[in-house]
N, C-alpha and C. Protein backbone atom coordinates (compact mmCIF):
# COMPACT_ATOMS: atom_id res chain seq x y z
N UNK A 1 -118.91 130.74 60.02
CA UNK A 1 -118.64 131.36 61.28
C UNK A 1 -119.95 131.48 62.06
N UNK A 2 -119.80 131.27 62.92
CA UNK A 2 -121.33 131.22 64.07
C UNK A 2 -121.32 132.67 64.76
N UNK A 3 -122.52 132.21 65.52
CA UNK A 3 -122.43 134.11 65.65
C UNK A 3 -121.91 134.10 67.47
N UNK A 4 -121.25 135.27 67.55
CA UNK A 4 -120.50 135.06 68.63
C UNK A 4 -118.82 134.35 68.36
N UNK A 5 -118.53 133.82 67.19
CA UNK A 5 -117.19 133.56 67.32
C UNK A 5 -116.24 134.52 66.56
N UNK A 6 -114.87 134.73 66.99
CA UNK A 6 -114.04 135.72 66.26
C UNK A 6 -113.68 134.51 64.66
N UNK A 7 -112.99 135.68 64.11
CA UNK A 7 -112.61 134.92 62.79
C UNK A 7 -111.19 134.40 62.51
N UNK A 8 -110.68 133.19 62.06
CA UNK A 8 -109.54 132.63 62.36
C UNK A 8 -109.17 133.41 61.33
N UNK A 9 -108.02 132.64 61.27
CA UNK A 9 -106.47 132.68 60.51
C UNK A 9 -106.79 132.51 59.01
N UNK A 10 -107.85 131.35 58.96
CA UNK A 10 -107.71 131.00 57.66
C UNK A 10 -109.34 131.40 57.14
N UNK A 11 -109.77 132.90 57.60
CA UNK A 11 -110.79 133.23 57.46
C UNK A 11 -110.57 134.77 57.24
N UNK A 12 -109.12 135.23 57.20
CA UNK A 12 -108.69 136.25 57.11
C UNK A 12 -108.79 136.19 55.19
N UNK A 13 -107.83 135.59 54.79
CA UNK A 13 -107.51 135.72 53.29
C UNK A 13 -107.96 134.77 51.97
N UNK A 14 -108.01 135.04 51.43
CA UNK A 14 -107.97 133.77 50.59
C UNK A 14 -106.53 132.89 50.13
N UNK A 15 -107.27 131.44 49.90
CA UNK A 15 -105.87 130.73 49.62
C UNK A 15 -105.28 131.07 48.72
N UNK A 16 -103.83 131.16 48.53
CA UNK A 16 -103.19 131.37 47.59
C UNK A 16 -103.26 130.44 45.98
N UNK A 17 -103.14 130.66 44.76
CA UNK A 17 -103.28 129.71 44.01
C UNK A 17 -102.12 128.85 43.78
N UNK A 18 -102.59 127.26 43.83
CA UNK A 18 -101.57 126.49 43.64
C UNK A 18 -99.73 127.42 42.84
N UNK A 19 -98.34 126.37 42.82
CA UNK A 19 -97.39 127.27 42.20
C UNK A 19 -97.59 126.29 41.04
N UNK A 20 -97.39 127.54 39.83
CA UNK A 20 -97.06 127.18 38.61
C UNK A 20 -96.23 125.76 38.38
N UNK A 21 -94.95 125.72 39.32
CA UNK A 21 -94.23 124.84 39.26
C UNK A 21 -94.29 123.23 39.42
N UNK A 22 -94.94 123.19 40.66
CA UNK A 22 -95.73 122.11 41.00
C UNK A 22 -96.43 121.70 40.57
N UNK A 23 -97.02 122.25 39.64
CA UNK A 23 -98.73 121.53 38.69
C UNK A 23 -97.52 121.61 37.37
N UNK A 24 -96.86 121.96 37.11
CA UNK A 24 -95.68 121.03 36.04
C UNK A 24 -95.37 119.88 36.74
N UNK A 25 -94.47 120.26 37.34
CA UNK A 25 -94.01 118.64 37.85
C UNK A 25 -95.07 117.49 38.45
N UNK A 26 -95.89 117.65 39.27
CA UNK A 26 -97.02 116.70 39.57
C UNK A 26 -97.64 116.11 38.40
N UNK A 27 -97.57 117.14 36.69
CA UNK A 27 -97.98 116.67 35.94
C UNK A 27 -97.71 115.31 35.53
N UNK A 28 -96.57 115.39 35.55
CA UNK A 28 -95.23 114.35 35.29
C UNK A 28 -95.35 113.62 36.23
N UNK A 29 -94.54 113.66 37.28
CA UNK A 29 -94.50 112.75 38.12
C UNK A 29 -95.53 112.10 39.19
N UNK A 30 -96.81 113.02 39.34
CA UNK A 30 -97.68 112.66 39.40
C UNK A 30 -98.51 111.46 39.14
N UNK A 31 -98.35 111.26 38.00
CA UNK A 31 -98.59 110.06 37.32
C UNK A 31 -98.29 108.30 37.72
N UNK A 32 -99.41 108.01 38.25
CA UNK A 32 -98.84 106.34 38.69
C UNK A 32 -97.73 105.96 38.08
N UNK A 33 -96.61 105.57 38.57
CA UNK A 33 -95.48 105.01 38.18
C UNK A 33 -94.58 105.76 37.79
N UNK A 34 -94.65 106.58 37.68
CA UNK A 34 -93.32 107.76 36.66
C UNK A 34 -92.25 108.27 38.02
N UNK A 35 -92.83 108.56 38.82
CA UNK A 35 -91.56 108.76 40.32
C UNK A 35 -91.02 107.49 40.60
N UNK A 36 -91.31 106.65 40.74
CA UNK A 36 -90.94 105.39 41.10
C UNK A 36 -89.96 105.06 39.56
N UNK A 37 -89.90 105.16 38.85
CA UNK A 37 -89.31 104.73 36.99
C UNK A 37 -87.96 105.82 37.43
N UNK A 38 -88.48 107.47 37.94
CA UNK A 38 -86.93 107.98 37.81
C UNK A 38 -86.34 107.82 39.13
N UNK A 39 -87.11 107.12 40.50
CA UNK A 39 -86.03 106.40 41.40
C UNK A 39 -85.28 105.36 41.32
N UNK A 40 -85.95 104.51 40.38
CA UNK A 40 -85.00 103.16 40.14
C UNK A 40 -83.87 103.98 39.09
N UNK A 41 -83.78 104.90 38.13
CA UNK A 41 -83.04 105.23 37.06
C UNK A 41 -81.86 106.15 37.97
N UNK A 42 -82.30 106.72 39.46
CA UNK A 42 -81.17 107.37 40.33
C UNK A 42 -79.79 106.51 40.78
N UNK A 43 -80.14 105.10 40.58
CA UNK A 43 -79.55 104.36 40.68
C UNK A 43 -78.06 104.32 40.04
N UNK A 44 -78.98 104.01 39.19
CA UNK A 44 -78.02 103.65 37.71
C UNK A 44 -78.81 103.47 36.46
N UNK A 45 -78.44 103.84 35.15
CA UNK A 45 -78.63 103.27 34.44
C UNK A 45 -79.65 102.08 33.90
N UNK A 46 -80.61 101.40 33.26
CA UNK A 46 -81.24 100.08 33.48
C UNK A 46 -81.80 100.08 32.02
N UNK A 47 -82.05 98.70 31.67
CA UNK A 47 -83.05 97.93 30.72
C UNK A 47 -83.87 97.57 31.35
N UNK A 48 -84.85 97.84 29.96
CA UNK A 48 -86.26 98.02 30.04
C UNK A 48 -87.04 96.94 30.83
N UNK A 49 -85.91 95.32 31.12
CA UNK A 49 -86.44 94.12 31.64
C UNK A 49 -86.06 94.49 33.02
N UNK A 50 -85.41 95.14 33.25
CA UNK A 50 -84.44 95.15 34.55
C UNK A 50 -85.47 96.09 35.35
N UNK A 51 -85.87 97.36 34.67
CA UNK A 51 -86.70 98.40 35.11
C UNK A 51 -88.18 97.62 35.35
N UNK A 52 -88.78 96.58 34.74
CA UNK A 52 -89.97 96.01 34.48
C UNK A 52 -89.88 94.94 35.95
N UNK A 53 -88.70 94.22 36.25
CA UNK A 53 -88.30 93.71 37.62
C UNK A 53 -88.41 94.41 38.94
N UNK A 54 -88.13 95.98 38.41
CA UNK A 54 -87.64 96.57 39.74
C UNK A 54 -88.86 97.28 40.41
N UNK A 55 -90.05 97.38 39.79
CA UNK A 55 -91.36 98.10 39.89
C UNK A 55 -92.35 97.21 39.95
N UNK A 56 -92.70 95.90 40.56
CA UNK A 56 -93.86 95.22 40.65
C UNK A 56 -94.73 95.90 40.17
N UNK A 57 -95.81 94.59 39.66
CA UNK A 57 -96.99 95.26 38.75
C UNK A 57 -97.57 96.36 37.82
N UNK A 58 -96.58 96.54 37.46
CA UNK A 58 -96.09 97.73 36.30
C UNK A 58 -96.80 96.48 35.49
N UNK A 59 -97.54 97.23 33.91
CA UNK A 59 -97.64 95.94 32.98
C UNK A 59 -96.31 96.63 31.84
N UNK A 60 -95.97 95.46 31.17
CA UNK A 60 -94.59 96.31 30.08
C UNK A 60 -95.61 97.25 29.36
N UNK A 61 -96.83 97.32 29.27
CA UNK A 61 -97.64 98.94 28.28
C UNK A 61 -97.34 99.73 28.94
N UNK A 62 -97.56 99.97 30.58
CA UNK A 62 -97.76 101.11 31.25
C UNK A 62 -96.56 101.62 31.41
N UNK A 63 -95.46 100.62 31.42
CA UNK A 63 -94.02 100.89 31.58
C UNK A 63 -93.36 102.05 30.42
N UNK A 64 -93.68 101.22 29.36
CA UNK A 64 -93.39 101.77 27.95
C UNK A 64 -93.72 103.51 27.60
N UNK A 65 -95.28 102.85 27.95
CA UNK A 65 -96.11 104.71 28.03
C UNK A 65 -95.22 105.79 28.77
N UNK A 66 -95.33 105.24 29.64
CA UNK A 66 -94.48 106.18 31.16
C UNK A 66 -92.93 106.62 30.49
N UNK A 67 -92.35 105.76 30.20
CA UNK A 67 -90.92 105.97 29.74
C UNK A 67 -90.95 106.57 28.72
N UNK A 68 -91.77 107.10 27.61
CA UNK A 68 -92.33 107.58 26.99
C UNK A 68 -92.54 108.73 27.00
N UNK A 69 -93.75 109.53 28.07
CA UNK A 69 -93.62 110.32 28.41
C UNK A 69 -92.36 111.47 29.08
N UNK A 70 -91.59 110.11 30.04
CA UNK A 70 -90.21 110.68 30.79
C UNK A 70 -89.40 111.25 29.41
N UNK A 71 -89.54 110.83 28.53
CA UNK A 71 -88.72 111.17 27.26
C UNK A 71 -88.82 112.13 26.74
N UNK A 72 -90.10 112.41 27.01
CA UNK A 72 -90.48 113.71 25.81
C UNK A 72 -90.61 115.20 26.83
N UNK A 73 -90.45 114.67 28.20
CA UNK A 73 -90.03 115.77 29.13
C UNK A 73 -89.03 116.24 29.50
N UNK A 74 -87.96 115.05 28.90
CA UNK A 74 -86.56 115.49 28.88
C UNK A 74 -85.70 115.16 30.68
N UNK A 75 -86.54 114.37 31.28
CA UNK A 75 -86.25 113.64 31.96
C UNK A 75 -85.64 112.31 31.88
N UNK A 76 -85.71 112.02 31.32
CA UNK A 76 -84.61 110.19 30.25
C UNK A 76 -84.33 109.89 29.07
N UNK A 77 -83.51 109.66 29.25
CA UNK A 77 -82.82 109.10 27.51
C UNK A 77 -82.98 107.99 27.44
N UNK A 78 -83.40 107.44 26.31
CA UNK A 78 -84.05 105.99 25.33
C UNK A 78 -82.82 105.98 24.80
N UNK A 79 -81.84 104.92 24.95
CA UNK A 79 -80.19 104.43 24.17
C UNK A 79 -80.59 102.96 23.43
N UNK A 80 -80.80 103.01 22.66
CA UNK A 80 -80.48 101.70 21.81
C UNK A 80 -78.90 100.88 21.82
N UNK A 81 -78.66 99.99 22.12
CA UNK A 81 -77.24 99.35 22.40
C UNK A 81 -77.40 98.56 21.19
N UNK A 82 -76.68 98.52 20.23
CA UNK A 82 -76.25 97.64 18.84
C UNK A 82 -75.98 96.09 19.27
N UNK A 83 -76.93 95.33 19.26
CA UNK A 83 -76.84 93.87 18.70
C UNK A 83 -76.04 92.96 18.02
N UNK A 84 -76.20 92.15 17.68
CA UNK A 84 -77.33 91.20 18.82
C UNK A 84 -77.25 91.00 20.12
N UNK A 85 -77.85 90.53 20.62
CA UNK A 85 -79.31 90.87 21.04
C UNK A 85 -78.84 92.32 20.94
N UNK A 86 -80.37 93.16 20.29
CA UNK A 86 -80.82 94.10 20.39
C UNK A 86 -81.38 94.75 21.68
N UNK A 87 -80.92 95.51 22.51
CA UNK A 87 -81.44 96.00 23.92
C UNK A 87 -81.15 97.66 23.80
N UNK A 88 -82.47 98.13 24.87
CA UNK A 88 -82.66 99.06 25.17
C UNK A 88 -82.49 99.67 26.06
N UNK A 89 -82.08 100.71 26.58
CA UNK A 89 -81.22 100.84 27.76
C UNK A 89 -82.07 102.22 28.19
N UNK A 90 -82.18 102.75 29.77
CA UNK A 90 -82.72 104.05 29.74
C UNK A 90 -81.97 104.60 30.79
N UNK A 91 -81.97 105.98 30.84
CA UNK A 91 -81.18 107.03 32.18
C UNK A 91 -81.52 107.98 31.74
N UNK A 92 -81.15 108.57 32.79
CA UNK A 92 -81.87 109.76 33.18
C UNK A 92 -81.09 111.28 32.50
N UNK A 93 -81.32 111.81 32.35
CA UNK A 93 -80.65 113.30 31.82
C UNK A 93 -79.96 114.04 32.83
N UNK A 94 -79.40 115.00 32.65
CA UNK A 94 -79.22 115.97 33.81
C UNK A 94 -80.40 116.48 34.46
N UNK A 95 -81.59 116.57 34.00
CA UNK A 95 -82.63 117.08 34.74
C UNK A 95 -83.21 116.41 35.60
N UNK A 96 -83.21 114.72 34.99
CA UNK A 96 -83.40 113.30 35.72
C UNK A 96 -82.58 113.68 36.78
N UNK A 97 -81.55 113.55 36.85
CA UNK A 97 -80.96 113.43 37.68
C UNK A 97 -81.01 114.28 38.93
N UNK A 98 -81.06 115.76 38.87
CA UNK A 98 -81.17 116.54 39.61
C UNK A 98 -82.59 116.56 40.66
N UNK A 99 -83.49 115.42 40.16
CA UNK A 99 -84.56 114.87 40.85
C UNK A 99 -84.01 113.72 42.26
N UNK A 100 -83.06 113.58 41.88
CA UNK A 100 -82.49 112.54 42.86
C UNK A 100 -82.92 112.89 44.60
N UNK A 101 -82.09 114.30 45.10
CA UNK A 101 -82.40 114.73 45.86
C UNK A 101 -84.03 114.84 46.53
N UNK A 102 -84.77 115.19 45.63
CA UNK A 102 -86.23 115.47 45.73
C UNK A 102 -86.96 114.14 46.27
N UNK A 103 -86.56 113.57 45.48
CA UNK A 103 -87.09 112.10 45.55
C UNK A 103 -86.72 111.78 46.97
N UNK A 104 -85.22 111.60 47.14
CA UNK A 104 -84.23 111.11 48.77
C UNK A 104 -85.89 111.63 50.29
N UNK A 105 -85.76 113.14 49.71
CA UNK A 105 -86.64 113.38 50.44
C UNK A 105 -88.03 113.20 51.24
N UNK A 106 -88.40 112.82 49.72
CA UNK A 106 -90.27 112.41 50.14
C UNK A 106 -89.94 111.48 50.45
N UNK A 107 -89.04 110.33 49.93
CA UNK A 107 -89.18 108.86 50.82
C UNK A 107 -88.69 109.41 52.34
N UNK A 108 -87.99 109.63 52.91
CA UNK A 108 -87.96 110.33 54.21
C UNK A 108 -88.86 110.90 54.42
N UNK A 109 -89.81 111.63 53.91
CA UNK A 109 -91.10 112.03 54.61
C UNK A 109 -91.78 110.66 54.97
N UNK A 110 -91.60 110.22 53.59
CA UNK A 110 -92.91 108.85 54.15
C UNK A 110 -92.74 108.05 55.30
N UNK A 111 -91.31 107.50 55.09
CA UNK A 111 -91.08 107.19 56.43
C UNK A 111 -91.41 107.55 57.80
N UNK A 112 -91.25 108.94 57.92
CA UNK A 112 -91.81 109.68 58.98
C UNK A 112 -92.65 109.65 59.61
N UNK A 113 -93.79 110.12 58.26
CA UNK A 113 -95.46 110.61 58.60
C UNK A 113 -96.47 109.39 57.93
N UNK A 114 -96.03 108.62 57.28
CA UNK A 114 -97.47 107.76 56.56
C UNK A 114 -96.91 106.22 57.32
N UNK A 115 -97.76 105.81 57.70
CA UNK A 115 -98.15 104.36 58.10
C UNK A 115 -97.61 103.25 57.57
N UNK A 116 -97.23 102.13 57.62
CA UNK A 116 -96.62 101.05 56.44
C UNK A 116 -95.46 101.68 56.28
N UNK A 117 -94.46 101.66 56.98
CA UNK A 117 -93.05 102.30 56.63
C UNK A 117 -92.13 100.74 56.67
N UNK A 118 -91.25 100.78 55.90
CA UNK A 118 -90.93 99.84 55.09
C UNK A 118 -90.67 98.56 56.64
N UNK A 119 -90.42 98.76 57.78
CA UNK A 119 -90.56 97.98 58.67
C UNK A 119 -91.76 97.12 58.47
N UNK A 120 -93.02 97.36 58.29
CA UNK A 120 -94.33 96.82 58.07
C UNK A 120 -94.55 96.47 56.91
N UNK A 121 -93.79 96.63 55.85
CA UNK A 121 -94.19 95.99 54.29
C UNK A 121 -93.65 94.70 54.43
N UNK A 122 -94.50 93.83 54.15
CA UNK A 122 -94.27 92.91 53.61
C UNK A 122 -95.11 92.33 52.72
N UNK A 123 -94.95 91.12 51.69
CA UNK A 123 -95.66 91.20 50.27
C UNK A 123 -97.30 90.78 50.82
N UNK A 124 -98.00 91.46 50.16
CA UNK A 124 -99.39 91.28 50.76
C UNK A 124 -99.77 92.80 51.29
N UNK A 125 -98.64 93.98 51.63
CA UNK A 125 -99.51 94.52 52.48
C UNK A 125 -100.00 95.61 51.87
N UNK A 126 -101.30 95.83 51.57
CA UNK A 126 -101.99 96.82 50.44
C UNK A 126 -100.89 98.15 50.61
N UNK A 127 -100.47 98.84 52.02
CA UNK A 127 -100.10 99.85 52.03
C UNK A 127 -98.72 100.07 51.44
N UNK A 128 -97.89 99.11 50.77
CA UNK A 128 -96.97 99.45 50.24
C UNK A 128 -96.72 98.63 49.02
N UNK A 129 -98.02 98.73 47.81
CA UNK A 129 -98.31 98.63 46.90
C UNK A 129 -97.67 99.60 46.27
């Protein structure tokens, strides 16, 4: 504050601390690739090749890891389908699911407010990497 000026708004209080809630979930979904893994799974249902298609440049490790994690948060179920061929199938839980909405949203934000909205993507364009 300089001398001679009154004191704002945001010079009154201190910031509040982040919510508990959000630094859970950001934990999770936070994570390169893991929002994008339970938007393709809002869908429907998918294998692990199908999910590996639907997420460019995912490598199948990071995929695996990630789905992995979604598992042990109780966000997706890992289904083994009986063979032959042996395939793996993944979806989402009730908790998965109830992300659906959340998700609907921020992509409507993005659209909104960030630059590169899917009018301007096309392959090549860093911003919708």
């Amino acid at each position: 504050m300089g001398q001679g000026t009154e004191p704002t708004a945001h010079d009154a209080e201190p910031c509040a601390k982040v919510d508990v809630g959000l630094t859970r979930v950001f934990g999770i979904l936070g994570k390169r690739w893991s929002g994008l893994i339970v938007a393709v799974l809002t869908q429907r249902p998918a294998y692990f090749v199908e999910l590996r298609r639907a997420i460019p440049r995912i490598s199948e490790r990071m995929l695996s890891d990630r789905l992995t994690e979604l598992a042990e948060a109780g966000i997706v179920v890992r289904e083994v389908d009986p063979g032959p061929p042996l395939r793996v199938s993944y979806r989402l839980t009730e908790a998965g699911e109830a992300l659906g909405p959340a998700l609907g949203e921020l992509g409507s934000w993005a659209e909104k407010y960030l630059p590169g909205g899917a009018a301007e993507c096309t392959e090549g364009a860093e911003a919708c990497r």
